[in-house]
N, C-alpha and C. Protein backbone atom coordinates (compact mmCIF):
# COMPACT_ATOMS: atom_id res chain seq x y z
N UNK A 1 36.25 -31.69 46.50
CA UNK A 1 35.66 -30.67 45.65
C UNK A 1 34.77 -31.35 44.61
N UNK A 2 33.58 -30.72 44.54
CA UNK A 2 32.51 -31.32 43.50
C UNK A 2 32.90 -30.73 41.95
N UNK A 3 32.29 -31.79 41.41
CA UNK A 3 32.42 -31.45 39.96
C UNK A 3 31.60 -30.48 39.62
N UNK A 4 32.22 -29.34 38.49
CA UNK A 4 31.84 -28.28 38.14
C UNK A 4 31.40 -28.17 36.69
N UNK A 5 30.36 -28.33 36.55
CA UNK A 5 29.60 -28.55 35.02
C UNK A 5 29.64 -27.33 34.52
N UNK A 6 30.59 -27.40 33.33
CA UNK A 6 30.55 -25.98 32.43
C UNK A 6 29.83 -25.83 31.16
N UNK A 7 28.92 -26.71 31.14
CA UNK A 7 27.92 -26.77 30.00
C UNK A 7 26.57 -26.24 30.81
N UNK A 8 25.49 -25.29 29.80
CA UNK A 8 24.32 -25.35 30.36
C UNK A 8 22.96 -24.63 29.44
N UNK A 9 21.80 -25.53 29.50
CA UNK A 9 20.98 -25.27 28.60
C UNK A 9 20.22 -23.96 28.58
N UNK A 10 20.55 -22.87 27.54
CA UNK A 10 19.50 -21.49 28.17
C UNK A 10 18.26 -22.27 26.96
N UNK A 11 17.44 -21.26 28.11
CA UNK A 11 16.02 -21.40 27.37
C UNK A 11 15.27 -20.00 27.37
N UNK A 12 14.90 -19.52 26.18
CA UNK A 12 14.18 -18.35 25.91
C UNK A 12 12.55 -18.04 26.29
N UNK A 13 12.79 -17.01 27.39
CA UNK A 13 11.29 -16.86 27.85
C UNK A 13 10.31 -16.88 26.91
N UNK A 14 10.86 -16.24 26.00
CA UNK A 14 9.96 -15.80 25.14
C UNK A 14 10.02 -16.27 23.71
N UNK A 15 10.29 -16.89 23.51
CA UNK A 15 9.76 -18.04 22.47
C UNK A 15 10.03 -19.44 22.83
N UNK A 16 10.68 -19.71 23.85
CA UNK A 16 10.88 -21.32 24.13
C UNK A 16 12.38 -22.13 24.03
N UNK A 17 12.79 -21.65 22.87
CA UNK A 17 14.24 -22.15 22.29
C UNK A 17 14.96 -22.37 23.13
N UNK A 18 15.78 -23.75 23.00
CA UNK A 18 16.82 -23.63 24.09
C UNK A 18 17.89 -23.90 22.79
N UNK A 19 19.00 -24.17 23.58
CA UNK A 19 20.33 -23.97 23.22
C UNK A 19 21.54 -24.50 24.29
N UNK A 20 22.22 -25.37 24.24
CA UNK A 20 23.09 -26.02 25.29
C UNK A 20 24.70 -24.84 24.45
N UNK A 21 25.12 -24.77 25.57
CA UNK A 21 25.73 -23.33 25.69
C UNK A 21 26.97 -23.66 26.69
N UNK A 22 28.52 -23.57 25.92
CA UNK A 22 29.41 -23.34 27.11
C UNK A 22 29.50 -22.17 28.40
N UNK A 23 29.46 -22.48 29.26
CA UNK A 23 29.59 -20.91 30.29
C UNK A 23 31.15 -20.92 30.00
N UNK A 24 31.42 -19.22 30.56
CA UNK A 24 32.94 -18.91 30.70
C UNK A 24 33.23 -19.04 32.49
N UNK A 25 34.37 -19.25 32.58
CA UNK A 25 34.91 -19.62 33.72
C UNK A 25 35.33 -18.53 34.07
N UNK A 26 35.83 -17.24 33.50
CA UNK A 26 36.40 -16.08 34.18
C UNK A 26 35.59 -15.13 34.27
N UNK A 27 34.33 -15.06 34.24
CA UNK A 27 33.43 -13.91 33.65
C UNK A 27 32.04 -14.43 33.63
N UNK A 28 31.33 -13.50 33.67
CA UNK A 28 29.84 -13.24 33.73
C UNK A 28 29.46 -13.02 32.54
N UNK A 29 28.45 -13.74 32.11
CA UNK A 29 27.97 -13.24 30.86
C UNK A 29 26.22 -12.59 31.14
N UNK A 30 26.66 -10.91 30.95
CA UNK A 30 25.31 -10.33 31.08
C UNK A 30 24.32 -10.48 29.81
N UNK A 31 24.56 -10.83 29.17
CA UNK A 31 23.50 -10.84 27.60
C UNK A 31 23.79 -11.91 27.03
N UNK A 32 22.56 -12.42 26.74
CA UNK A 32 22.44 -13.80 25.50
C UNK A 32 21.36 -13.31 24.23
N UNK A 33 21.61 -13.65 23.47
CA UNK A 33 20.44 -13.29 22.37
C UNK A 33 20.55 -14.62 21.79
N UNK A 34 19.11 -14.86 22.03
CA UNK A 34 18.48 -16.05 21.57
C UNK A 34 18.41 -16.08 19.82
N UNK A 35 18.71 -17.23 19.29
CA UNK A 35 19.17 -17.36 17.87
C UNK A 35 17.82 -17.61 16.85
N UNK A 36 16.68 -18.04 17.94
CA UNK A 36 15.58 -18.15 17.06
C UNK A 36 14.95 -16.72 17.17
N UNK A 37 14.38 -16.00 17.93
CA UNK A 37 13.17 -15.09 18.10
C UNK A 37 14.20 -13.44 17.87
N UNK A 38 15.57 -13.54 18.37
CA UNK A 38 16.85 -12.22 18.65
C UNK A 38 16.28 -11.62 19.83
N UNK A 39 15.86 -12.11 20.50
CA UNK A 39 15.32 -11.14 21.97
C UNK A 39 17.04 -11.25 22.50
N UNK A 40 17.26 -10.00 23.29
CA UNK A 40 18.20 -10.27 24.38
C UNK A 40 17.84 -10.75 25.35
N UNK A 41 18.62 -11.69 26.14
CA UNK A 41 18.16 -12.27 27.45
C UNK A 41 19.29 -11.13 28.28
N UNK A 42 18.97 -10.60 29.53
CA UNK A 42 19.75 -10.32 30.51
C UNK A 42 19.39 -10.89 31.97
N UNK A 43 20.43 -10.70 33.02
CA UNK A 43 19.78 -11.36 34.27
C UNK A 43 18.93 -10.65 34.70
N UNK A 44 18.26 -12.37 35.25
CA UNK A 44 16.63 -11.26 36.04
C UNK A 44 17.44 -10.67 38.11
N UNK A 45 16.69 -9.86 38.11
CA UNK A 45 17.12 -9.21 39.19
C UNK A 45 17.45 -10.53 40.54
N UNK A 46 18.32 -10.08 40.84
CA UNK A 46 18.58 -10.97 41.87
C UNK A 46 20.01 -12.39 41.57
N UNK A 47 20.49 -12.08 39.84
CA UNK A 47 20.75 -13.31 39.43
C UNK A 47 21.99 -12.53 38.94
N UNK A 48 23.26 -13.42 39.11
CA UNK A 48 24.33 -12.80 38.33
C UNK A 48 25.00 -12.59 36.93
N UNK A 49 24.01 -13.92 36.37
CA UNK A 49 24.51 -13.94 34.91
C UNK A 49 22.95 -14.58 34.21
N UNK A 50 23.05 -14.82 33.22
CA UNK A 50 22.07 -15.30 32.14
C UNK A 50 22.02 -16.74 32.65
N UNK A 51 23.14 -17.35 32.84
CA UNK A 51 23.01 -18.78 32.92
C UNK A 51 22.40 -18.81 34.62
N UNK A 52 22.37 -17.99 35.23
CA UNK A 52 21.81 -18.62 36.30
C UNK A 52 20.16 -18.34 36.69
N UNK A 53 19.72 -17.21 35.71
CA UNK A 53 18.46 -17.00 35.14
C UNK A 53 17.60 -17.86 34.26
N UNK A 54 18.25 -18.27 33.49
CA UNK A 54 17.47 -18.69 32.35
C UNK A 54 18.32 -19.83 32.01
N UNK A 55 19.71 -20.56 32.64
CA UNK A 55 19.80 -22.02 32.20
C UNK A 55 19.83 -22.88 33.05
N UNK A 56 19.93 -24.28 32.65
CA UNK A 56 19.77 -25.48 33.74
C UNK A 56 20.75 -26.39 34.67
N UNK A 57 21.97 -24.72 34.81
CA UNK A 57 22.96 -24.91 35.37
C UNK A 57 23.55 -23.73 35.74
N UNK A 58 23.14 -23.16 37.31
CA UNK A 58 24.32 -22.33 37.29
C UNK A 58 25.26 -21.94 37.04
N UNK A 59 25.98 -21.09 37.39
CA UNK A 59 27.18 -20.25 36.60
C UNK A 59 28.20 -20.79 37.34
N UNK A 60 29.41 -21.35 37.07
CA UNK A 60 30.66 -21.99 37.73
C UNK A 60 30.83 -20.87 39.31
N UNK A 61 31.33 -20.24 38.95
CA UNK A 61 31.42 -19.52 40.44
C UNK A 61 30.30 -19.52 41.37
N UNK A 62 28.94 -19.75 41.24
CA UNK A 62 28.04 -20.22 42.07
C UNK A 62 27.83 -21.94 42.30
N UNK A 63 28.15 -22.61 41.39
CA UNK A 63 28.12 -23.76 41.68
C UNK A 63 29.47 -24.52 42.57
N UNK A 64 30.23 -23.33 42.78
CA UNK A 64 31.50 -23.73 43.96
C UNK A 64 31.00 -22.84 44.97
N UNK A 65 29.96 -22.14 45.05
CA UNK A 65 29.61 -21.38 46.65
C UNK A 65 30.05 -19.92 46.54
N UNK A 66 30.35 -19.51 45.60
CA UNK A 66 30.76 -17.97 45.47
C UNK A 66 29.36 -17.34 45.36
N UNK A 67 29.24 -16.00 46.00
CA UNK A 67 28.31 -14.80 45.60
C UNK A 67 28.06 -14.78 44.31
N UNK A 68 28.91 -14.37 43.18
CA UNK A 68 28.62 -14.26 41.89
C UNK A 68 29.81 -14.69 41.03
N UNK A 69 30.16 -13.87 39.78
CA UNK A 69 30.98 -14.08 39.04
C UNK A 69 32.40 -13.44 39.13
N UNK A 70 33.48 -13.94 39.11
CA UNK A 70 34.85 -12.71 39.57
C UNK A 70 34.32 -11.50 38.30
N UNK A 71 34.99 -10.51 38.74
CA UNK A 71 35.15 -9.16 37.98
C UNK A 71 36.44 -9.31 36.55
């Protein structure tokens, strides 16, 4: 079994900002609000969480081969 990186950098479309960010292991996180500009981030279509949209590490349950995030 590969190692599962639970750290991951979001970065804001819309102003740039990133932010290195724990993911949660039981859950999906649908909304981030970026700390510089307050935009909400949500997933872009097709994507299960924020971190797999907009950071530089998928979301734990995709980075072990799962569809998305458990419920």
């Amino acid at each position: 079994m590969s190692n599962i990186q639970l750290h991951s950098t979001i970065t804001c479309p819309k102003c740039g900002h990133s932010k290195t960010e724990q993911m949660p292991t039981n859950a999906c996180q649908w909304f981030y609000e970026c700390e510089s500009c307050k935009v909400i981030l949500k997933p872009l279509p097709g994507d299960c969480c924020v971190y797999c949209s907009y950071g530089t590490v998928k979301c734990p349950p995709i980075q072990q081969g799962s569809s998305c995030c458990p419920d």
